[in-house]
Protein backbone atom coordinates (compact mmCIF):
# COMPACT_ATOMS: atom_id res chain seq x y z
CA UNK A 1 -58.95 -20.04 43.76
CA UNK A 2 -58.48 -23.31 45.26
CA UNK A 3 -61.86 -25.36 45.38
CA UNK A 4 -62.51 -28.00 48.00
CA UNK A 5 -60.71 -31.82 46.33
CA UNK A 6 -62.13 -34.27 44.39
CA UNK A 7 -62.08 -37.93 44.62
CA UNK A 8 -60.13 -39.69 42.26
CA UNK A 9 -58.18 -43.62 42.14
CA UNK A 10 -55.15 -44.63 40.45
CA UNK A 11 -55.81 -47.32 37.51
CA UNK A 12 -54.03 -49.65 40.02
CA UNK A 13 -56.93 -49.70 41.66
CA UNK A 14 -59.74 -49.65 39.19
CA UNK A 15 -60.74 -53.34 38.44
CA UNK A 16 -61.69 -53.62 42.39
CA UNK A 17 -62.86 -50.62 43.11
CA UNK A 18 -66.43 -50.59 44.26
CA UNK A 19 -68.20 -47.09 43.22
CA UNK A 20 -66.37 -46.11 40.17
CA UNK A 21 -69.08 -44.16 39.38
CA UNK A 22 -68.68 -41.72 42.13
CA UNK A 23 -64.92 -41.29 41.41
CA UNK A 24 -62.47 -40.11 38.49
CA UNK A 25 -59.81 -42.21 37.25
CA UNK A 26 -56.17 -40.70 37.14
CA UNK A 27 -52.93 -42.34 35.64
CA UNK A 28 -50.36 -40.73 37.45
CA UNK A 29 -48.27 -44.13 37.89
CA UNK A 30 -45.55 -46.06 36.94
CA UNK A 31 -45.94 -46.84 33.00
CA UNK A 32 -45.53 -50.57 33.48
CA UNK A 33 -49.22 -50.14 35.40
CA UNK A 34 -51.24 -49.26 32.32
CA UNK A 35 -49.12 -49.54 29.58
CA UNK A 36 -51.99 -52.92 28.74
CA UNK A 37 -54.51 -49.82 27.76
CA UNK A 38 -52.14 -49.06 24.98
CA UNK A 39 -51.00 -52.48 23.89
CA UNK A 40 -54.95 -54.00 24.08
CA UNK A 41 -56.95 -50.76 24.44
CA UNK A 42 -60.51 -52.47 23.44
CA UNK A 43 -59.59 -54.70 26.62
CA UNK A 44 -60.66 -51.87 29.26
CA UNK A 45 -63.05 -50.30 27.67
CA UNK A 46 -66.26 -51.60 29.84
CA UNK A 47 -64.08 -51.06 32.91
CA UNK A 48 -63.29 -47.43 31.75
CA UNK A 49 -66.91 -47.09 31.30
CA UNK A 50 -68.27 -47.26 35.05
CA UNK A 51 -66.05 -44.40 36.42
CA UNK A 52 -67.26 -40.84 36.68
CA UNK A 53 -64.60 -39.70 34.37
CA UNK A 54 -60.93 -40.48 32.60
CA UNK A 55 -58.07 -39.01 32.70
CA UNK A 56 -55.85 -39.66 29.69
CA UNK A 57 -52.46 -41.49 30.32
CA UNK A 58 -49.75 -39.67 32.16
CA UNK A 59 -46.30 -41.36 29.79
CA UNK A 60 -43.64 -40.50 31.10
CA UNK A 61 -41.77 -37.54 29.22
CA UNK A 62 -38.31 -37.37 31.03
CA UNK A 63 -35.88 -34.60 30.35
CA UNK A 64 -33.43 -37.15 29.18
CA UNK A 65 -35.85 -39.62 27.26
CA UNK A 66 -34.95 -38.33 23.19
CA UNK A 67 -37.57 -35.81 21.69
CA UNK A 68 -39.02 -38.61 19.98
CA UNK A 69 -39.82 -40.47 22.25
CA UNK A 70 -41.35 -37.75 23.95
CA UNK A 71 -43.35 -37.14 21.09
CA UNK A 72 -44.27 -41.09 21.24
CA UNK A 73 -45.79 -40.16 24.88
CA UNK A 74 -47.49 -37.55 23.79
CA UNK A 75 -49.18 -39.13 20.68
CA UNK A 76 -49.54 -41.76 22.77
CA UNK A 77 -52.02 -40.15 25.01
CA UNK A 78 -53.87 -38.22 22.77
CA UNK A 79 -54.74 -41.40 20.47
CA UNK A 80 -56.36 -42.94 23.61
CA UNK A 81 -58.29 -40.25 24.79
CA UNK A 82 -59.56 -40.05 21.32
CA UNK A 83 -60.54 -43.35 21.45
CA UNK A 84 -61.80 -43.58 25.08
CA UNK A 85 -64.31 -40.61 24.02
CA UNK A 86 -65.74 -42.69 20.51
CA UNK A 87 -66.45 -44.83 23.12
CA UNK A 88 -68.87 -42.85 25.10
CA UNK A 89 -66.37 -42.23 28.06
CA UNK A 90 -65.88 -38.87 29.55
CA UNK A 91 -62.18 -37.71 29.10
CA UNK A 92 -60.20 -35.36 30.63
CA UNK A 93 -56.75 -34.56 29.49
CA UNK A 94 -53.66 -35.15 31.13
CA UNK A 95 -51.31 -31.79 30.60
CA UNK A 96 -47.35 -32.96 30.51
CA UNK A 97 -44.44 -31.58 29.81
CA UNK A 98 -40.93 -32.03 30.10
CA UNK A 99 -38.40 -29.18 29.59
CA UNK A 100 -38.57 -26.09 27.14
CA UNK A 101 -37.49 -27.85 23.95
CA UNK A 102 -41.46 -29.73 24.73
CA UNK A 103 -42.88 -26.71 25.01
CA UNK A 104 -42.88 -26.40 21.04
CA UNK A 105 -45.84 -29.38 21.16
CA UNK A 106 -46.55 -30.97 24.14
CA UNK A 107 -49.46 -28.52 24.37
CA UNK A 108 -50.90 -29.24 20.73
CA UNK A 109 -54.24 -31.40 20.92
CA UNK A 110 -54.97 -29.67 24.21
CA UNK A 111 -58.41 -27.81 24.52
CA UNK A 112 -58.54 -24.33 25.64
CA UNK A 113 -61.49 -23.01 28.73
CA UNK A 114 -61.63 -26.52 29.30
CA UNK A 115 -60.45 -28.84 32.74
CA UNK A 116 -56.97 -30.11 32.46
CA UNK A 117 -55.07 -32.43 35.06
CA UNK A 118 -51.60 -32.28 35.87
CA UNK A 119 -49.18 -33.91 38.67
CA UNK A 120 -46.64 -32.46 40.60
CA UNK A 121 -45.37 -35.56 41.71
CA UNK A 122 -41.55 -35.97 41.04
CA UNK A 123 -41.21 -32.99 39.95
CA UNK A 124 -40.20 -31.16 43.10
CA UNK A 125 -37.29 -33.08 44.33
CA UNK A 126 -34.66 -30.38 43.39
CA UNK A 127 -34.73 -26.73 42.05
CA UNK A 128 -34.15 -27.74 38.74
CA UNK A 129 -36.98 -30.38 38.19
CA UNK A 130 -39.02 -27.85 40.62
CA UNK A 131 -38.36 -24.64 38.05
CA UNK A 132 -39.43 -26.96 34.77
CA UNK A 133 -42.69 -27.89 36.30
CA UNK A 134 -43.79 -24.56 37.47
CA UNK A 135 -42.53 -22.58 33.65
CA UNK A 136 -43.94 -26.04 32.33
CA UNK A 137 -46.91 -24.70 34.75
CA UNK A 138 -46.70 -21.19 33.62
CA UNK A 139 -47.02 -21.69 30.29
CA UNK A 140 -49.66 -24.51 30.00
CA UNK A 141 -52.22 -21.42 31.89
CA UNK A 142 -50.98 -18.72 28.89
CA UNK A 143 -51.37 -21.34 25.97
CA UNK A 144 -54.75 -22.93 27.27
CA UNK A 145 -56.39 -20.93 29.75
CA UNK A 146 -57.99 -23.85 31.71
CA UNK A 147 -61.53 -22.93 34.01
CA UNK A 148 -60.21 -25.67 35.80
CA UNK A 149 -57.17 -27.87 36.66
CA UNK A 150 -57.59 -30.92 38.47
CA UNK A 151 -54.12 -30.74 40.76
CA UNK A 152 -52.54 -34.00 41.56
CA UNK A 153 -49.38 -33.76 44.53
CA UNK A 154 -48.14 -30.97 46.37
CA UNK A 155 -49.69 -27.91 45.04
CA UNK A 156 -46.26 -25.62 44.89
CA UNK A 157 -46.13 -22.56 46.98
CA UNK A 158 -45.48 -19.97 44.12
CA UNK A 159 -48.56 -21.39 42.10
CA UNK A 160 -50.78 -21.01 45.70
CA UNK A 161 -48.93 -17.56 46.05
CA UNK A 162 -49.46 -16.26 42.32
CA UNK A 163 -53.16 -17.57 42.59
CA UNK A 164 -53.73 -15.24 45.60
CA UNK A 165 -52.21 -12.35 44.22
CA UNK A 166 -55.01 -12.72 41.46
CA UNK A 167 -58.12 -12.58 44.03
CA UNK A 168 -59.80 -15.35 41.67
CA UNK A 169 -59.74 -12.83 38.83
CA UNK A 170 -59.62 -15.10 35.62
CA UNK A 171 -57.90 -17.36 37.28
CA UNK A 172 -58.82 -21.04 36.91
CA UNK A 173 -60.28 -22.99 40.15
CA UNK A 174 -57.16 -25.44 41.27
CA UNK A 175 -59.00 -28.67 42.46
CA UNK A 176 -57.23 -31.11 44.93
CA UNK A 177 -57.03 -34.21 43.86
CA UNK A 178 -57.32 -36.25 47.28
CA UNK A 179 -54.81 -39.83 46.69
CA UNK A 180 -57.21 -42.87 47.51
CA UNK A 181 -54.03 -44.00 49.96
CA UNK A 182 -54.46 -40.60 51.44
CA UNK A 183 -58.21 -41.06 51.76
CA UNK A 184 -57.51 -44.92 53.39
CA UNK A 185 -55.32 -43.65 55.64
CA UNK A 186 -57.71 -41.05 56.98
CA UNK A 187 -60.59 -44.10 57.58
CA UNK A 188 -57.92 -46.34 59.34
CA UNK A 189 -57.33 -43.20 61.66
CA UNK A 190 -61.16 -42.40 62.24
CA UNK A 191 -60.95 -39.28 60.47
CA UNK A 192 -63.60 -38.34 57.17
């Protein structure tokens, strides 16, 4: 079932961002934008604070980027969101993969019946990338059974299609996550 989308910013655009409270905070970006929260993590926490709710950090796991590295990324992530919730900030975590060989632990740490996030972003730009995301997909639903994933980019066809076929039937609710550009671009136009 796919539920009506949910408002969330990029951490580009958290330290001016008027409401955080009404909004969630996603870090589907570039590295170089929040690799500060890593490097001087006690820096953002009062700014992580206001917002509704966190994602943890989206590092980039490339196919090519060596396992350990990969590993680094995933560590990486985990150590923050671990952190971010001592801190009294409501977390939710950031599901990424990268090809099969990450399948063997890019999914350790993650909760099960809980509300993941994942991005589609870059990951449908040819038929290879496009098959790793949705077996990446595939397998993330098997392993933790998510109530809900919080979808970020193009939703692909075959996970709309498969989520049909299912009539809802223990199948998580796939939430939109609507791009604050997106959102802009609609109140330049006149349309909310």
């Amino acid at each position: 079932m796919i539920n009506a989308p949910i408002d969330m910013i990029g951490f580009n655009f958290a330290a001016k961002y008027k409401h955080p409270e009404r909004v969630g905070l996603h870090f589907f970006l570039k590295d170089y934008q929040f690799i500060r929260l890593w490097t001087s993590p006690d820096m953002y926490i009062d700014m992580l604070r206001r917002f509704r709710f966190v994602c943890t950090p989206d590092f980039s796991m490339y196919t090519d980027f060596p396992i350990a590295l990969q590993i680094n990324s995933h560590y990486r992530k985990h150590w923050l969101g671990a952190y971010w919730q001592s801190k009294g900030i409501t977390v939710i975590p950031t599901i990424c993969w990268s090809d099969i060989r990450s399948f063997e632990w890019c999914f350790d740490g993650e909760p099960s019946n809980g509300v993941v996030a994942v991005s589609s972003v870059g990951t449908q730009l040819n038929q290879k990338a496009k098959s790793l995301f949705l077996l990446g997909f595939e397998q993330m639903m098997c392993r933790l059974q998510p109530q809900m994933v919080l979808f970020h980019g193009r939703i692909p066809a075959e996970i709309t299609a498969k989520m049909d076929s299912t009539n809802g039937e223990n199948s998580p609710i796939i939430v939109p996550i609507v791009a604050y550009q997106e959102r802009l671009r609609k109140i330049e136009m006149g349309v909310t």
